[in-house]
N, C-alpha and C. Protein backbone atom coordinates (compact mmCIF):
# COMPACT_ATOMS: atom_id res chain seq x y z
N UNK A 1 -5.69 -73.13 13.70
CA UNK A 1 -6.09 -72.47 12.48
C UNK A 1 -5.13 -71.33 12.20
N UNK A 2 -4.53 -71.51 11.11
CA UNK A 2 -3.69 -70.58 10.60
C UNK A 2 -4.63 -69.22 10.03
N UNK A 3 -3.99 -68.07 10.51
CA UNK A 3 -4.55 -66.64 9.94
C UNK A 3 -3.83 -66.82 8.50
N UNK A 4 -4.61 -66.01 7.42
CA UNK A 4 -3.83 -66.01 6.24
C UNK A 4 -3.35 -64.82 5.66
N UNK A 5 -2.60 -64.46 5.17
CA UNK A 5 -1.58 -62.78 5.34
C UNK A 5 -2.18 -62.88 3.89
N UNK A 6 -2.77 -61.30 4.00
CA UNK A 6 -2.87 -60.16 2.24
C UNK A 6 -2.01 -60.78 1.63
N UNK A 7 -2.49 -61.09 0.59
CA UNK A 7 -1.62 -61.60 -0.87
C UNK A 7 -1.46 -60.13 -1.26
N UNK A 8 -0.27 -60.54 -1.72
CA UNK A 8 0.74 -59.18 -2.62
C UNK A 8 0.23 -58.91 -4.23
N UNK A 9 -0.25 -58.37 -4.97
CA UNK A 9 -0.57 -58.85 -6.28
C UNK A 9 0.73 -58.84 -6.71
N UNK A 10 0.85 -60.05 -8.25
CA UNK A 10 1.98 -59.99 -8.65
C UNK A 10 2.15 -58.71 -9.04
N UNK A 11 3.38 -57.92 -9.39
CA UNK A 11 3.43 -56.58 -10.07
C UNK A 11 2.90 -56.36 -11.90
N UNK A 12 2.52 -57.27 -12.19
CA UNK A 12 1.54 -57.18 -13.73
C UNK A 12 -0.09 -57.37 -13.33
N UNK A 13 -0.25 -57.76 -12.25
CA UNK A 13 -1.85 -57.86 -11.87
C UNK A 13 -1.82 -56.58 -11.60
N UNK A 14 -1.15 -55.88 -10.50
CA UNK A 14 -0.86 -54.36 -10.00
C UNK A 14 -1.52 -53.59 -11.16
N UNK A 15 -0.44 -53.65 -12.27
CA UNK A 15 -0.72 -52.84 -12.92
C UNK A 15 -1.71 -52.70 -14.15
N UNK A 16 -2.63 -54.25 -14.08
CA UNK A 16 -3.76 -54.03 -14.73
C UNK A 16 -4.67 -53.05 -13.57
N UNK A 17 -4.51 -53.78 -12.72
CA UNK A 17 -5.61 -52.88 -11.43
C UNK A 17 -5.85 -51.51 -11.47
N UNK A 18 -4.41 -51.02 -11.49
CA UNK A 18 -4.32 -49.65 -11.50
C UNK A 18 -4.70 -48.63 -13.26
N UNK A 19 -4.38 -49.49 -13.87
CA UNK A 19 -5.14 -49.03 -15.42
C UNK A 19 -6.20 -49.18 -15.31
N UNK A 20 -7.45 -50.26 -14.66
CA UNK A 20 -8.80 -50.50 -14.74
C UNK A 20 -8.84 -49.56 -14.17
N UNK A 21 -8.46 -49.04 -12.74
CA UNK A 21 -9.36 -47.61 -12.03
C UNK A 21 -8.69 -46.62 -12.60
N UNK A 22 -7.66 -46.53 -13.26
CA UNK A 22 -7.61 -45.30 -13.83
C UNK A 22 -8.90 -45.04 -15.18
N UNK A 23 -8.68 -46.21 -16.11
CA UNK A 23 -9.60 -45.92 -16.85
C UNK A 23 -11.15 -45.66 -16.32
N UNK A 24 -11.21 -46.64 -15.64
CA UNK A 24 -13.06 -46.17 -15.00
C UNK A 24 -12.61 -45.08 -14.37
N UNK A 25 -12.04 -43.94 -13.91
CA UNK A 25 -12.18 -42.64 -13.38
C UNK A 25 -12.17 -42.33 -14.30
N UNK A 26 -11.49 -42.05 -15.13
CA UNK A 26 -11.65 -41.25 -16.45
C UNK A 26 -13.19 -41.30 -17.27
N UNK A 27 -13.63 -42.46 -17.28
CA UNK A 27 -14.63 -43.01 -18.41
C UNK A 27 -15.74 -42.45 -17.45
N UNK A 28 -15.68 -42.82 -16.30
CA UNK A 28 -16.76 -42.52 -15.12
C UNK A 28 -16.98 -41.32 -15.30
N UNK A 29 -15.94 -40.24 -15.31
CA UNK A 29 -16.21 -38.20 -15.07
C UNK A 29 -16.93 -37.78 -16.16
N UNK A 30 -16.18 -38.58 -17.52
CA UNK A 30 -16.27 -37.85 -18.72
C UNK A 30 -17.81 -38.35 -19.11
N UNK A 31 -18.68 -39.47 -19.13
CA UNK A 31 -19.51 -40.10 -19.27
C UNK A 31 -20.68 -40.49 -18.87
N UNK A 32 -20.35 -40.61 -17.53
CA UNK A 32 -21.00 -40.94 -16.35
C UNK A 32 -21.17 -42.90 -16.54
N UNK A 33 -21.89 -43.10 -15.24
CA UNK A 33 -22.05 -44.65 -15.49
C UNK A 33 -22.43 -45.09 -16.35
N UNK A 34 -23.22 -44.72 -17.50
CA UNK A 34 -23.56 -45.65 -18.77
C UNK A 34 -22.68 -46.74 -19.00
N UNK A 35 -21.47 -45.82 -19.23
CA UNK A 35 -20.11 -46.28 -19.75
C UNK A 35 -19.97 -48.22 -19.56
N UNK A 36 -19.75 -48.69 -20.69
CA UNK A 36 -20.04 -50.41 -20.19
C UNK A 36 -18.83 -50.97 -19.81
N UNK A 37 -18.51 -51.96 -19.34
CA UNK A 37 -17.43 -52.63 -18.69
C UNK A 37 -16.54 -53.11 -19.74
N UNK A 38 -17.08 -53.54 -20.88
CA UNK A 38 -16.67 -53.56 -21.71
C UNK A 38 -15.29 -52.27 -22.61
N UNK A 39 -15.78 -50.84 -22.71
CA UNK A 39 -15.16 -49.88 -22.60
C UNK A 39 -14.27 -49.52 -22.27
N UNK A 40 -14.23 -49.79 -20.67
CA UNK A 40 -13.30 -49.79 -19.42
C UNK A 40 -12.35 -51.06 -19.92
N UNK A 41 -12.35 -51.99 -20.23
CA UNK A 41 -11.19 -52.84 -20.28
C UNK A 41 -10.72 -52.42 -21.83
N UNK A 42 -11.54 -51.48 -22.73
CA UNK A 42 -10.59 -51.16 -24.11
C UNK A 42 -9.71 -50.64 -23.61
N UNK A 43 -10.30 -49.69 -22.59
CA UNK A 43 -9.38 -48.10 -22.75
C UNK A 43 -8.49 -48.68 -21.72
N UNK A 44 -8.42 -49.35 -21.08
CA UNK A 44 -7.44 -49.80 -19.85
C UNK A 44 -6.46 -50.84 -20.64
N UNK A 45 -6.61 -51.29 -21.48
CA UNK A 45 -6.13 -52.19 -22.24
C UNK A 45 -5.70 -53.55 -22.03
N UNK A 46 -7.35 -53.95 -21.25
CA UNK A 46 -7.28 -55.24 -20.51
C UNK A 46 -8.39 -56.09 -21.13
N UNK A 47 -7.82 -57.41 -21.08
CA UNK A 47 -9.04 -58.20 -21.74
C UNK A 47 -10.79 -57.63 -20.30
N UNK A 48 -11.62 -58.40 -21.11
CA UNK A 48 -12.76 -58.32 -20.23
C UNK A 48 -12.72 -59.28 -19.18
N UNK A 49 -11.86 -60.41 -19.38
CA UNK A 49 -11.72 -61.49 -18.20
C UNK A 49 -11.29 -60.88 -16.80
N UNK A 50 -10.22 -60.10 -17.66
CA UNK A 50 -8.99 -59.45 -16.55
C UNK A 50 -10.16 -58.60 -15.45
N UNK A 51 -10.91 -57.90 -16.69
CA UNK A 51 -11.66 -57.28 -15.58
C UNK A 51 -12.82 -57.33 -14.08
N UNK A 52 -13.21 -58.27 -15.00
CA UNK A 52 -14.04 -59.02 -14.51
C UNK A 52 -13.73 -60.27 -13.03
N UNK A 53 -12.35 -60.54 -13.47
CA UNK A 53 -11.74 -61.31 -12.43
C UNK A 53 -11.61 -60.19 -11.51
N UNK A 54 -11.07 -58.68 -11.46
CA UNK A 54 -10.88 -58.15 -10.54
C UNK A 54 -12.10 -57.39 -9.80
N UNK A 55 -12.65 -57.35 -10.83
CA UNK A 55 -13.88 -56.04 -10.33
C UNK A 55 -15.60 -56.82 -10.60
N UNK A 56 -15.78 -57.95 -10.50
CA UNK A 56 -17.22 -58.48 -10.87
C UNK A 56 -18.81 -57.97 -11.10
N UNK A 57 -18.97 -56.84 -10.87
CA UNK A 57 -19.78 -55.89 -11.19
C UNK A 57 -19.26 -54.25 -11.29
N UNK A 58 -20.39 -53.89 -11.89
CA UNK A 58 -20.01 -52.42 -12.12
C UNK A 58 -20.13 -51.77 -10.81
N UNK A 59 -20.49 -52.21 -9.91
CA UNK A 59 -20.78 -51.34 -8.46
C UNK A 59 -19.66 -51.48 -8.01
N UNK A 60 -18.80 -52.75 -7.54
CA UNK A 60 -17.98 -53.06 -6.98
C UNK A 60 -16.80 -52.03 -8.32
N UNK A 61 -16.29 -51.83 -8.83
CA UNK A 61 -16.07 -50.90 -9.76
C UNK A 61 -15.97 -49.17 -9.64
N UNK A 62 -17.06 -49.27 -9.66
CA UNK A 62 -17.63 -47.46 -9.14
C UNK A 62 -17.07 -47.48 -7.63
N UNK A 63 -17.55 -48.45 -6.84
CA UNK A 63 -17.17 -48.25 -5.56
C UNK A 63 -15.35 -47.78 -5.25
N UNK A 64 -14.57 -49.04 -5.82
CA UNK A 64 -13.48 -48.72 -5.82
C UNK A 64 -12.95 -47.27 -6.71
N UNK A 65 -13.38 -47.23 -8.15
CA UNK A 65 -13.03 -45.87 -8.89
C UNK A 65 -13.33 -44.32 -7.29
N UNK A 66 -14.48 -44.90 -7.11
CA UNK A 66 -14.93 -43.38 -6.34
C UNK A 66 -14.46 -42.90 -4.63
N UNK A 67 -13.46 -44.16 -4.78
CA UNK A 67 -13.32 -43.66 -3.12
C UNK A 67 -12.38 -42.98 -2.50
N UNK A 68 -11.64 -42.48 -4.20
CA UNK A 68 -10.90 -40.54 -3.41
C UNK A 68 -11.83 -39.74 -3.27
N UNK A 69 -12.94 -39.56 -4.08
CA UNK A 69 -14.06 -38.82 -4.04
C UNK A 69 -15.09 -38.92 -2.74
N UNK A 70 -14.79 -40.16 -2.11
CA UNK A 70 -16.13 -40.35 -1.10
C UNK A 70 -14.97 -39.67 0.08
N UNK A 71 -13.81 -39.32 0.15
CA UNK A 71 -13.48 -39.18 1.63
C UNK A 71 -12.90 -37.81 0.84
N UNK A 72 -13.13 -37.65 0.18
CA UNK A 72 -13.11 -35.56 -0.31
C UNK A 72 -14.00 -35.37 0.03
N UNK A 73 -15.38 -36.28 0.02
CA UNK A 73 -16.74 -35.42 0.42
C UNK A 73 -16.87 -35.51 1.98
N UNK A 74 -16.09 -36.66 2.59
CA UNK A 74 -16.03 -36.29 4.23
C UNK A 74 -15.35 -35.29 4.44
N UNK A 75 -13.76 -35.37 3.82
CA UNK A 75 -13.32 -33.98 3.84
C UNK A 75 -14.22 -32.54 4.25
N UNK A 76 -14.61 -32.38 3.42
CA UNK A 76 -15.72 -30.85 3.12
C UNK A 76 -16.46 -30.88 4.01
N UNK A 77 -17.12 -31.81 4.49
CA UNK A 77 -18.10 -31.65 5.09
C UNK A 77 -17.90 -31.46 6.97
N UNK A 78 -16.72 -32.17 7.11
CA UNK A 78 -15.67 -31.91 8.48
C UNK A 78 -14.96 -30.92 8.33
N UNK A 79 -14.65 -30.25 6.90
CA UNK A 79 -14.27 -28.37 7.65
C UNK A 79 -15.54 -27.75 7.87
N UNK A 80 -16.55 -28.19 6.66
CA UNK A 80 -17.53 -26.70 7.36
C UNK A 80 -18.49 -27.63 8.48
N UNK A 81 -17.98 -28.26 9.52
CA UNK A 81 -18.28 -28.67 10.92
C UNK A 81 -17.26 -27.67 11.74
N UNK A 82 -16.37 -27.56 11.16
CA UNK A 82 -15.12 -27.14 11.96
C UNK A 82 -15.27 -25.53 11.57
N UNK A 83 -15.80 -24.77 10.81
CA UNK A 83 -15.91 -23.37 10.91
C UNK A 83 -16.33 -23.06 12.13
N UNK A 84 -15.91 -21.69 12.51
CA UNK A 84 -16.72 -20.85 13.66
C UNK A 84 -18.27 -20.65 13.49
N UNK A 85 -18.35 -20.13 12.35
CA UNK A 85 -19.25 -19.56 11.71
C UNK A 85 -20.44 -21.05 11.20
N UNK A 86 -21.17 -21.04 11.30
CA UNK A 86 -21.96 -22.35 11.18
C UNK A 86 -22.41 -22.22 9.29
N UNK A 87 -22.78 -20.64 9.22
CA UNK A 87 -23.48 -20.51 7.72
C UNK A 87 -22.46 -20.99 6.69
N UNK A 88 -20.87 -19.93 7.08
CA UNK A 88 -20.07 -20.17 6.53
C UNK A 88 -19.66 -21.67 6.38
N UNK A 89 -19.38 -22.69 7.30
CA UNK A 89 -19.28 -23.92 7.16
C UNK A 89 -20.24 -24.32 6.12
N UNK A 90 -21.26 -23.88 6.24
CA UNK A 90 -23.02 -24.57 5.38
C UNK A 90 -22.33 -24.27 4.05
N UNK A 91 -22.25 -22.78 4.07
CA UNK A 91 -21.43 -22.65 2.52
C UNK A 91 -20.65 -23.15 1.73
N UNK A 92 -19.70 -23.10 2.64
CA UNK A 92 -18.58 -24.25 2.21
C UNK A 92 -18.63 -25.41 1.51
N UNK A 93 -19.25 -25.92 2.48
CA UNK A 93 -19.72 -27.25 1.80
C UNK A 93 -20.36 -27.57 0.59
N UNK A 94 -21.22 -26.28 0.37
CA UNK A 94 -22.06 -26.03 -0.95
C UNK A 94 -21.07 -25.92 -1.83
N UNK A 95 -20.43 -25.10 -2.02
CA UNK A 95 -19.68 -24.91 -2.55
C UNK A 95 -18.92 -25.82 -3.08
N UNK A 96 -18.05 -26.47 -2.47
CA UNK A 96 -16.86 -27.52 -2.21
C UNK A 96 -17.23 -28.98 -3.07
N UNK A 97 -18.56 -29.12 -2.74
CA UNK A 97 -19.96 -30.37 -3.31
C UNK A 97 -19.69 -30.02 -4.84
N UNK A 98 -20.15 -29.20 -4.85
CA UNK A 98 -20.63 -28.59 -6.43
C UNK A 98 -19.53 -28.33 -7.11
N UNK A 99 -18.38 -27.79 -6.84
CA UNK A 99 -17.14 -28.28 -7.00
C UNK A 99 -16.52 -30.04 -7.92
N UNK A 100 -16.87 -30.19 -6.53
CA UNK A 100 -16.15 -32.01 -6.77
C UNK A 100 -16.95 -32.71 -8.05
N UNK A 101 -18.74 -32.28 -7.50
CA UNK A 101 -19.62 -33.02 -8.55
C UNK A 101 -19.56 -32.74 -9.94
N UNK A 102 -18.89 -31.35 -10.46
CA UNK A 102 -18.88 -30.89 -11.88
C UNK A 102 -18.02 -31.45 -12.52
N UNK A 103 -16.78 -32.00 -11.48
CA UNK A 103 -15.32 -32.58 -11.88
C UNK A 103 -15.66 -33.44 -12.31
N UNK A 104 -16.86 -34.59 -12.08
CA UNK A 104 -17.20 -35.89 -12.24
C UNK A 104 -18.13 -36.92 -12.70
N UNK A 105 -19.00 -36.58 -13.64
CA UNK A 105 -20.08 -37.00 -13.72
C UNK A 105 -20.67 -38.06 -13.12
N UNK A 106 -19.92 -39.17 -13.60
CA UNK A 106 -20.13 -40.54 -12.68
C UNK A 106 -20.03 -40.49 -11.16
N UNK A 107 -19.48 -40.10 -10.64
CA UNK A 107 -19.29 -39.72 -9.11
C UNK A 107 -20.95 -39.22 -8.54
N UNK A 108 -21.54 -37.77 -9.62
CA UNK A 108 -22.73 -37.41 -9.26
C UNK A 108 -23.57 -38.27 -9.29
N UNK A 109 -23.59 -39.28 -10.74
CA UNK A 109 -24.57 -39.98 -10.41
C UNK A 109 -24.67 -40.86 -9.64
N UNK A 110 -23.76 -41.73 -9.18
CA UNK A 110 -23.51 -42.64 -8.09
C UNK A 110 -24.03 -42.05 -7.08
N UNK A 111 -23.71 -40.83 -6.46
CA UNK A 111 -24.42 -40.19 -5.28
C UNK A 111 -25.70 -39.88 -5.14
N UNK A 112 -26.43 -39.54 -6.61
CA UNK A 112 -27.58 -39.60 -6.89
C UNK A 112 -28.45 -40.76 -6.80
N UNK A 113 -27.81 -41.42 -6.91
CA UNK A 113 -28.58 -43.10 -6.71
C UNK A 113 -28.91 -44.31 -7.64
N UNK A 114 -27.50 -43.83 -8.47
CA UNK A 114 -27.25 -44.98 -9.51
C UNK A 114 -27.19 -45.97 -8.78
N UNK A 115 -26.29 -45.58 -8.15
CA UNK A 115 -25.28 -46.90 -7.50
C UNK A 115 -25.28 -46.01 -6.27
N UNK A 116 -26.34 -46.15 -5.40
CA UNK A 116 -26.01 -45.38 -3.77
C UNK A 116 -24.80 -46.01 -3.03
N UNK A 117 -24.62 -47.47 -3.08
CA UNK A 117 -23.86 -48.08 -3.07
C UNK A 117 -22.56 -47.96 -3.24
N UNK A 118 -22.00 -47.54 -4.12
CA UNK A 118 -21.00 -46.75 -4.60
C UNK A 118 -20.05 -45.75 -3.91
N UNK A 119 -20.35 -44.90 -3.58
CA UNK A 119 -20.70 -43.48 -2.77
C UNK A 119 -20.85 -43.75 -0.80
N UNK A 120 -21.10 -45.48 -0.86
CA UNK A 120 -21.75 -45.38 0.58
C UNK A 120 -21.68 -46.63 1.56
N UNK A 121 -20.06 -46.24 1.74
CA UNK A 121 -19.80 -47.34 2.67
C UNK A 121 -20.68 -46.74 4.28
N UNK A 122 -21.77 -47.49 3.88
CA UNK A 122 -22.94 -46.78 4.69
C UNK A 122 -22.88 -46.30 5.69
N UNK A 123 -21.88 -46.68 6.42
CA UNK A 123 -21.59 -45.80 7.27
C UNK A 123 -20.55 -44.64 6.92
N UNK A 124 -20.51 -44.54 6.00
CA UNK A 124 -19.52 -43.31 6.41
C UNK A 124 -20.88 -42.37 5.38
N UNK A 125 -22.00 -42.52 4.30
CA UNK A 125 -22.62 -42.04 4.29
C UNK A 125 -23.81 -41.48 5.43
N UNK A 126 -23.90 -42.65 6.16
CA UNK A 126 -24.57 -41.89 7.25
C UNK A 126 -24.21 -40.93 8.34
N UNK A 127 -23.02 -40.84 8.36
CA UNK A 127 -22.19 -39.77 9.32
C UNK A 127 -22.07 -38.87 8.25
N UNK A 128 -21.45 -38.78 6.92
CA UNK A 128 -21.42 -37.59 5.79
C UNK A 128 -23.51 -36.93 6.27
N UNK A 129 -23.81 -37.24 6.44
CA UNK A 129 -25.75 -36.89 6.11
C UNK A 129 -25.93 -36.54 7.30
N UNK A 130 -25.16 -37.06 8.38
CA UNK A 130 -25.63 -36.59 9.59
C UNK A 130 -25.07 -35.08 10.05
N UNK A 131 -23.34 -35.32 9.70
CA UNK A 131 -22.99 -33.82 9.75
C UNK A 131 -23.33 -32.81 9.00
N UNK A 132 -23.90 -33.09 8.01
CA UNK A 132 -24.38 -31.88 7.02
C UNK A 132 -25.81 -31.21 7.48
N UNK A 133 -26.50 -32.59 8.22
CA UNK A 133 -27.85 -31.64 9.06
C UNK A 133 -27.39 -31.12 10.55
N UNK A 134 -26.24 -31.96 11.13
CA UNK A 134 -25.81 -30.92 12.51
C UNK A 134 -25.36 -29.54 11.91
N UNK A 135 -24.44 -29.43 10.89
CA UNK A 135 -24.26 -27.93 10.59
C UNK A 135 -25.44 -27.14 9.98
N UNK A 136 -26.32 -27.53 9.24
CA UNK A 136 -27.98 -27.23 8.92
C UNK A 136 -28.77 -26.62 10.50
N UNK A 137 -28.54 -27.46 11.53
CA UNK A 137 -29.38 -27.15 12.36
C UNK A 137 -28.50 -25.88 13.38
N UNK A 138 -27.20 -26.16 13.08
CA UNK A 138 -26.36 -24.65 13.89
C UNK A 138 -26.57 -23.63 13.33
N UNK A 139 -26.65 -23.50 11.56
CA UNK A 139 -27.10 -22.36 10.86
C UNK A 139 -28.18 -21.70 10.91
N UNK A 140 -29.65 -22.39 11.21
CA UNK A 140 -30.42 -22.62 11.18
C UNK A 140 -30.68 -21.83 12.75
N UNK A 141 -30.09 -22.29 13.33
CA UNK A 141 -30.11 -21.52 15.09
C UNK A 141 -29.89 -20.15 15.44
N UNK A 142 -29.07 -19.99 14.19
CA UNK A 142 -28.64 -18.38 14.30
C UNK A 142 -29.06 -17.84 13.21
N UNK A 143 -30.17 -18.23 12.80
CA UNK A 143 -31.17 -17.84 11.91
C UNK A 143 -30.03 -17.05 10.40
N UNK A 144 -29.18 -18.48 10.47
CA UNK A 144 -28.53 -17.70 8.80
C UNK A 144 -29.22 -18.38 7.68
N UNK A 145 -29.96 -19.63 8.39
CA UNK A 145 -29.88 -20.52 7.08
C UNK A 145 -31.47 -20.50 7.06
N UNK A 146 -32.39 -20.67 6.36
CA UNK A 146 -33.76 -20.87 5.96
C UNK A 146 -34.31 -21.90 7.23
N UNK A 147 -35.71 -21.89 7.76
CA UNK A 147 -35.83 -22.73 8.58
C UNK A 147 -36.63 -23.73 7.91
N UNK A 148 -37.37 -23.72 6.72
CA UNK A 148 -38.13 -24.59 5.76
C UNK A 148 -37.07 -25.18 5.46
N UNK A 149 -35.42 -25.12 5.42
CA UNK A 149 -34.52 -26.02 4.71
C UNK A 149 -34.58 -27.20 5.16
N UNK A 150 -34.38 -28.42 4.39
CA UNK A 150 -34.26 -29.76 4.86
C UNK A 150 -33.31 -30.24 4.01
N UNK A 151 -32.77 -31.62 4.52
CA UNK A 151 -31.74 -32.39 3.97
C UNK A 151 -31.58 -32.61 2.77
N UNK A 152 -33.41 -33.05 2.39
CA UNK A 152 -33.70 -33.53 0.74
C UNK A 152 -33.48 -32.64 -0.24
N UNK A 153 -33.38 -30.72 0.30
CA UNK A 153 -33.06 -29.93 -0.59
C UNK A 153 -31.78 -30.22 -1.10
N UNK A 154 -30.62 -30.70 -0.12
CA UNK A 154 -29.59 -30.76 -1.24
C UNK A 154 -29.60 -31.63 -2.29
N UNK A 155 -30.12 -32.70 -2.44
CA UNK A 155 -30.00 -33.80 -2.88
C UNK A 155 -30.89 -33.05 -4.49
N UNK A 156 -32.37 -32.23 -4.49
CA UNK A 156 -32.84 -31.73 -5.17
C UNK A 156 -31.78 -30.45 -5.67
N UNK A 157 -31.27 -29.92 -5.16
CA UNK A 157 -29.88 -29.16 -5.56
C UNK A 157 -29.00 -29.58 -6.39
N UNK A 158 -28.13 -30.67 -6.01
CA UNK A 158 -27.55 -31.74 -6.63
C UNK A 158 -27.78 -32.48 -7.86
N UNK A 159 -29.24 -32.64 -7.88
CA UNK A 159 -29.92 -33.06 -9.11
C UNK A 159 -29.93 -32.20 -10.35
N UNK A 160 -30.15 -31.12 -9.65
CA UNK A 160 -30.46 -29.77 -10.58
C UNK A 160 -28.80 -29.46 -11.36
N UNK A 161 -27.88 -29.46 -10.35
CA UNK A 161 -26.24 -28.93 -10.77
C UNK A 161 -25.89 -30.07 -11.83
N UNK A 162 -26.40 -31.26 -12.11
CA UNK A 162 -26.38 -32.51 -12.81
C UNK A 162 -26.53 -31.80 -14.07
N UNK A 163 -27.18 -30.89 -14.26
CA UNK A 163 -27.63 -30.64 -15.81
C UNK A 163 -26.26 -29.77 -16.39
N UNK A 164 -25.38 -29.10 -15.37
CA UNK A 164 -24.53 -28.68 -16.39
C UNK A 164 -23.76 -29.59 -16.77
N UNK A 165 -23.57 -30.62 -16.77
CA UNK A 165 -23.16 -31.70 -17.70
C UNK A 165 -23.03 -31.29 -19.21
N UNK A 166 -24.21 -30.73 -19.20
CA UNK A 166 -24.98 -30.36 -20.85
C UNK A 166 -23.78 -29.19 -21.46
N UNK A 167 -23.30 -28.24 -20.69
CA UNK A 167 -22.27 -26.94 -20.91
C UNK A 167 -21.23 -27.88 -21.57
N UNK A 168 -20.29 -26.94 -22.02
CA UNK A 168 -18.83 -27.50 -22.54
C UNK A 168 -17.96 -27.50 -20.78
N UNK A 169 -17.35 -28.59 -21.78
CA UNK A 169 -16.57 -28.94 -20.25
C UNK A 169 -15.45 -27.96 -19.38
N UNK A 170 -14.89 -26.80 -20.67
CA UNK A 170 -14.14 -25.34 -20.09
C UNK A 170 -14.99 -24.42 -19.32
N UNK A 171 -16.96 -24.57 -19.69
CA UNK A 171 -17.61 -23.78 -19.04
C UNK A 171 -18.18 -24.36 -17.64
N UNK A 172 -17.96 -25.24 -17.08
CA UNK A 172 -18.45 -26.16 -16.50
C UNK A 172 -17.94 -25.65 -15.00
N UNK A 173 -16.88 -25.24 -14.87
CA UNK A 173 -16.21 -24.85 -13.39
C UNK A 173 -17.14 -23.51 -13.19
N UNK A 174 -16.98 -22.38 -14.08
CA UNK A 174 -17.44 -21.42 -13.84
C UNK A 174 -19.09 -21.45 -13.55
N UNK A 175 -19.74 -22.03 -14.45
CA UNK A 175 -21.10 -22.40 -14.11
C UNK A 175 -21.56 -23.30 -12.76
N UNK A 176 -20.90 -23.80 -12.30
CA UNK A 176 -20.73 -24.46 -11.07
C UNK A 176 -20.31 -23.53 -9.63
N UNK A 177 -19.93 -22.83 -10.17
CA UNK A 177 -19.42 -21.41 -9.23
C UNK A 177 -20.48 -20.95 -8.54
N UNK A 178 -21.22 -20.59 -10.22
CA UNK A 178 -22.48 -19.89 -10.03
C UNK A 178 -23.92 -19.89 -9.65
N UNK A 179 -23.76 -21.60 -9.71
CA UNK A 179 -24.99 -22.11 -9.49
C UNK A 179 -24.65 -22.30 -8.08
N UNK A 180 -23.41 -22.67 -7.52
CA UNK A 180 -23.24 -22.65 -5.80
C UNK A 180 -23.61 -21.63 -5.01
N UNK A 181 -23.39 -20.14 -6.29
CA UNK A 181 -23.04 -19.11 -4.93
C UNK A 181 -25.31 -18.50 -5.29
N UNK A 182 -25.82 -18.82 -6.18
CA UNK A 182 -27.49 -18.84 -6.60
C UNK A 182 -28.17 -19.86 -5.71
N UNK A 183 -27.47 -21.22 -5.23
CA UNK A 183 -28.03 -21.98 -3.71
C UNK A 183 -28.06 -20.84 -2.37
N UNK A 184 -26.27 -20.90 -2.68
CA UNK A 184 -26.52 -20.08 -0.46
C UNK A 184 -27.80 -19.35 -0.76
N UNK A 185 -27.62 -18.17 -2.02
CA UNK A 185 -28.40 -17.31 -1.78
C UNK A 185 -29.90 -17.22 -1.68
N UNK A 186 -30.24 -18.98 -2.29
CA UNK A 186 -31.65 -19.43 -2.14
C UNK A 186 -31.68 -20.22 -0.80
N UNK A 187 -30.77 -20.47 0.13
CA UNK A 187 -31.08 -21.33 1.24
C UNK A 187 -30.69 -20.13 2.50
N UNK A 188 -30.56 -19.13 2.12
CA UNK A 188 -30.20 -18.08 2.82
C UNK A 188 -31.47 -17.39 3.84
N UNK A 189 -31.51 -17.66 5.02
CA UNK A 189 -32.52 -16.95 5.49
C UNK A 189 -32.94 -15.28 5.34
């Protein structure tokens, strides 16, 4: 039995590929998932076949659009493991989250549970969830962080930072700032 070697795409398949995820990142931040598949192959300037041959659902889609975003959020979450300081790490991360999520709409909702799927090559979501409660429970030890805190608060956090969507998109960083640094200070023991 012969092994069979990665096909190369031709270099015009390439570069529909790379217009489909460019356009679904774009369509994805500015929009969020509503956005129809249809859309995505205007603005990419690909028939719907094209798309469809490459990407067969919208998950498989999101999944690929979002997966600079899913290993930025391992990122963040493996420095503030790696702080001295456990709160400060906790922070960080708050921070860093709320950050990425304002950049993106579609990204939030995917993490929210459009498409959990998306967001969660399940294992690497379950290690992202696991380190965020090992640094929870170091903060938590040295009594920086609230001891009523639990996991599901971020996720209710997260939900909540969803609404500045609604702001103009120049006010959107700064309001995101603010609503990060109004968490620590509500998860703050």
């Amino acid at each position: 039995m012969k092994d069979r070697l990665p096909q190369k795409l031709r270099a015009d398949a390439e570069d529909n590929r790379e217009r489909i995820l460019a356009s679904a990142r774009t369509l994805f931040a500015s929009e969020g998932l509503a956005v129809s598949m249809r859309e995505i192959a205007r603005h990419a300037g690909v028939g719907p076949a094209t798309l469809y041959r490459r990407y067969p659902t919208k998950q498989a889609l999101a999944t690929a659009a979002f997966a600079e975003q899913v290993r930025a959020c391992e990122e963040i979450v493996e420095e503030g493991l790696a702080a001295t300081d456990p709160w400060q790490g906790f922070c960080l991360v708050i921070e860093r989250i709320c950050d990425l999520h304002v950049r993106n709409r579609g990204f939030t909702d995917a993490f929210l549970a459009t498409y959990p799927d998306a967001v969660d090559s399940s294992a690497s979501r379950e290690l992202t969830l696991k380190s965020v409660a090992t640094l929870a429970r170091r903060a938590k030890a040295r009594g920086q962080l609230r001891r009523d805190f639990e996991l599901s608060d971020l996720i209710i956090m997260l939900t909540a930072h969803r609404g500045l969507q609604a702001s103009t998109p120049a006010r959107r960083p700064a309001a995101s700032r603010r609503f990060a640094a109004l968490t620590v200070q509500a998860f703050s023991a």
